[in-house]
Protein backbone atom coordinates (compact mmCIF):
# COMPACT_ATOMS: atom_id res chain seq x y z
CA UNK A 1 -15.02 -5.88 1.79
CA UNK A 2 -18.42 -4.74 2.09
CA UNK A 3 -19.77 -7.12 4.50
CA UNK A 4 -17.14 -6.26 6.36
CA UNK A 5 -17.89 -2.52 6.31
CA UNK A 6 -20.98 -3.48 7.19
CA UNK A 7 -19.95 -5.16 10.33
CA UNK A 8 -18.47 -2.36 11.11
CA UNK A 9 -21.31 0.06 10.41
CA UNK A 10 -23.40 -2.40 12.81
CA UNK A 11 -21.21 -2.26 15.66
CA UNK A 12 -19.97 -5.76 15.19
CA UNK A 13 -16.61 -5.25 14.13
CA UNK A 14 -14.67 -2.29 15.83
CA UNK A 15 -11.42 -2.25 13.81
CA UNK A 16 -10.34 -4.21 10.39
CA UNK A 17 -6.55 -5.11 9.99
CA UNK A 18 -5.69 -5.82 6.64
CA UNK A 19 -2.51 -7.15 4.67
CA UNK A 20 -4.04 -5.85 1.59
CA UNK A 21 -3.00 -3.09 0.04
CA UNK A 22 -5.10 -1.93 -2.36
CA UNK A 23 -7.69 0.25 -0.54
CA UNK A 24 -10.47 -1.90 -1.05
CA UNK A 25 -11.91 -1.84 2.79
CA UNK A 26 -11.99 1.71 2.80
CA UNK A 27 -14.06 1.55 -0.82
CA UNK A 28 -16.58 0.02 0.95
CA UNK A 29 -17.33 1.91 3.07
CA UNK A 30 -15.20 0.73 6.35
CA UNK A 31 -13.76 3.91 8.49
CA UNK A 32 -11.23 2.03 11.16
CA UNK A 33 -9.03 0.18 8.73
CA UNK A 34 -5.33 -0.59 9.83
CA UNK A 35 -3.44 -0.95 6.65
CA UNK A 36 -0.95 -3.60 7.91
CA UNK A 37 1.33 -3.68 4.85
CA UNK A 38 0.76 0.24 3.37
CA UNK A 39 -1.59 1.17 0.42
CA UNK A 40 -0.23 0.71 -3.02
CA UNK A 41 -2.23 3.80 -3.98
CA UNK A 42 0.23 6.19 -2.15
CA UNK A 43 4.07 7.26 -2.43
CA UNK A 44 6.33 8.06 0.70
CA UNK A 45 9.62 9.81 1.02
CA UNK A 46 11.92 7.98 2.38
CA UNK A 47 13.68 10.67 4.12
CA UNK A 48 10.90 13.01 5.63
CA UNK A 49 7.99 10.84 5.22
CA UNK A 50 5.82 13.16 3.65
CA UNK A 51 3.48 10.88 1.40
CA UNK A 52 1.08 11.34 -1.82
CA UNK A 53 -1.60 9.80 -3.88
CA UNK A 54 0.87 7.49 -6.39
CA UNK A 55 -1.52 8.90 -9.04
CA UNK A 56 -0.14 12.19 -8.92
CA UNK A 57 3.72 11.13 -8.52
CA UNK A 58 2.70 9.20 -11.82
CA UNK A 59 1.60 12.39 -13.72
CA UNK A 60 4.60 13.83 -12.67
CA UNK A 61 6.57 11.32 -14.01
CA UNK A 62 4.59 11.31 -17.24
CA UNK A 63 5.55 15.31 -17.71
CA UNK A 64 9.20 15.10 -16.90
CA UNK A 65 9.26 12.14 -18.81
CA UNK A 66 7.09 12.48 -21.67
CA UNK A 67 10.36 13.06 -24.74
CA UNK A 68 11.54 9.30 -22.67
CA UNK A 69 7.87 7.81 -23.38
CA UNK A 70 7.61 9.02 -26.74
CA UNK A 71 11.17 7.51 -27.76
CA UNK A 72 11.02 4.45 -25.38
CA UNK A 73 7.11 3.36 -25.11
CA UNK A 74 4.64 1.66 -27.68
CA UNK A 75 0.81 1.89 -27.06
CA UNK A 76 1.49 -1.95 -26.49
CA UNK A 77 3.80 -1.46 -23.83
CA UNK A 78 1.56 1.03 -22.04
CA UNK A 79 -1.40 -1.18 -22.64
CA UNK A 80 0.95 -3.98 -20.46
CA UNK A 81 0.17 -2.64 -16.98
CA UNK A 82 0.20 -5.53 -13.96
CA UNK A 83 -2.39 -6.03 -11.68
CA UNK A 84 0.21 -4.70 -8.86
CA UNK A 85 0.74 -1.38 -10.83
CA UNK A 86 3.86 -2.55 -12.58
CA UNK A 87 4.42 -3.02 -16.01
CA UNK A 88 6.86 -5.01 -17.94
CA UNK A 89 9.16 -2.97 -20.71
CA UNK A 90 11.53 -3.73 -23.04
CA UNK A 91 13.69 -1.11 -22.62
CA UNK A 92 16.78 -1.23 -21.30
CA UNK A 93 17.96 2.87 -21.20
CA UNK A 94 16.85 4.50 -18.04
CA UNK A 95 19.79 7.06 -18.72
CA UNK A 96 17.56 9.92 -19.47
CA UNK A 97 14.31 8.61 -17.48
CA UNK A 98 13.95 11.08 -14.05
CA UNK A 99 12.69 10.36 -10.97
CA UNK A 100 11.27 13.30 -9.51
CA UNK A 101 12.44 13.93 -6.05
CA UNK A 102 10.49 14.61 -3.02
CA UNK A 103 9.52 18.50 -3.19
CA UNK A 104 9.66 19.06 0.73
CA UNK A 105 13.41 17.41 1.01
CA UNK A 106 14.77 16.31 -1.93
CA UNK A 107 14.08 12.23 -0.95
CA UNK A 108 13.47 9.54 -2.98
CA UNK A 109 9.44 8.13 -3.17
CA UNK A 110 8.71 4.44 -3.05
CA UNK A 111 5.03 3.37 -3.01
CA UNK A 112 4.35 3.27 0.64
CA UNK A 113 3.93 -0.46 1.32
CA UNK A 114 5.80 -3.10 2.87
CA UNK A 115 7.79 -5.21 0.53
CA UNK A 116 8.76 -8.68 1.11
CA UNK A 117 11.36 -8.79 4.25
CA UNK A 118 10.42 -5.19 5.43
CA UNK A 119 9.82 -3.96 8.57
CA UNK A 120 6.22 -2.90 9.38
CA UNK A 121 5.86 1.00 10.56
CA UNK A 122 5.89 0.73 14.06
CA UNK A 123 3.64 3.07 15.29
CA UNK A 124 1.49 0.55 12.28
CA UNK A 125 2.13 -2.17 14.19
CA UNK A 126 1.30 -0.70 17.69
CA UNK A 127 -2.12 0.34 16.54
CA UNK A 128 -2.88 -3.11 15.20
CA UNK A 129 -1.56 -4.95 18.69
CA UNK A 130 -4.17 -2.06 20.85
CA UNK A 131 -6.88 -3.73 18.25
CA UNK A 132 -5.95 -7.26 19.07
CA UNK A 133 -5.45 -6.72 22.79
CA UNK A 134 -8.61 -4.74 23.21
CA UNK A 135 -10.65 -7.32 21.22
CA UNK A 136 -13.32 -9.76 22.81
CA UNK A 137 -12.93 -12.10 19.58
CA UNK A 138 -11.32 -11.88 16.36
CA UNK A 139 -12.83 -12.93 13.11
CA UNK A 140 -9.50 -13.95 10.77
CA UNK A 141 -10.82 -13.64 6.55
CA UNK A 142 -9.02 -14.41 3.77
CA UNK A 143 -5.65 -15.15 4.95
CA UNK A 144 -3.29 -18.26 5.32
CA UNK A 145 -1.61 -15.72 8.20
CA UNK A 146 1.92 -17.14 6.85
CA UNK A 147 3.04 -14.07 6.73
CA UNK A 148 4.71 -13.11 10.21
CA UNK A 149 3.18 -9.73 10.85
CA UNK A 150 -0.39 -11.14 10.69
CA UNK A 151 0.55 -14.48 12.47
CA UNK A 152 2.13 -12.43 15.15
CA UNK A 153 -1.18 -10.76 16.21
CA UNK A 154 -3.34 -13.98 15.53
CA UNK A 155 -0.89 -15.96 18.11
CA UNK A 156 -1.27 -12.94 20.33
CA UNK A 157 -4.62 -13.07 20.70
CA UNK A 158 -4.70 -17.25 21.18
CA UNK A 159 -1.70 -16.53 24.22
């Protein structure tokens, strides 16, 4: 991630497309990142498309949730928090649990990234193709590309 942003900062690398979603390119320091897949560190509605930071959908949660935690939720559970922001609970009663609704529309939020068999955001996609197409060379890091949206714009470049 860094030597990447400082590629970029050098002139040597005018755009970075990444499948990652976790932000990292950006916390180095790298400006033109296309986030291929989303970030994991922000919520969209799913009706308007208004997004968030996820950190603030997850205090709201925590308030209109916090008589659910105390019944439901061990320091132990808490403490089990994935590296992908899940976490795995015991509890089986979501009956009184609320998901707070989007305040602009009344949508549902979903962490804006592309799961498994989704469709990338197309005007996502179209900024990632202009990269390719306007690119003299591209240097491909860290990937097997098996994943179609990246092997698309690798075999683009090679045709």
């Amino acid at each position: 991630h860094w030597a990447l942003a400082a590629l970029e900062r050098s002139q040597h690398v005018a755009a970075i497309v990444t499948q990652n979603v976790d932000g990292l390119h950006q916390r180095a320091g790298a400006q033109s990142v296309i986030d291929l897949h989303g970030r994991n560190d922000q919520v969209a509605c799913l009706s308007c498309t208004r997004s968030r930071p996820r950190a603030s959908f997850q205090e709201e949660l925590e308030v209109v949730n916090a008589a659910w935690m105390t019944e439901h939720l061990s320091q132990r559970d808490v403490a089990d928090v994935r590296a992908d922001g899940d976490a795995h609970l015991e509890v089986h009663d979501f009956d009184s649990f609320t998901v707070p609704s989007c305040d602009a529309c009344g949508g549902i939020w979903k962490p804006r990234v592309v799961f498994f068999g989704g469709s990338l955001e197309p005007q996502v996609r179209d900024r990632a193709q202009r990269c390719v197409d306007d690119a003299d060379a591209l240097l491909v890091l860290g990937t097997s590309v098996q994943v179609f949206s990246a092997f698309r714009l690798v075999k683009s470049a090679v045709e």
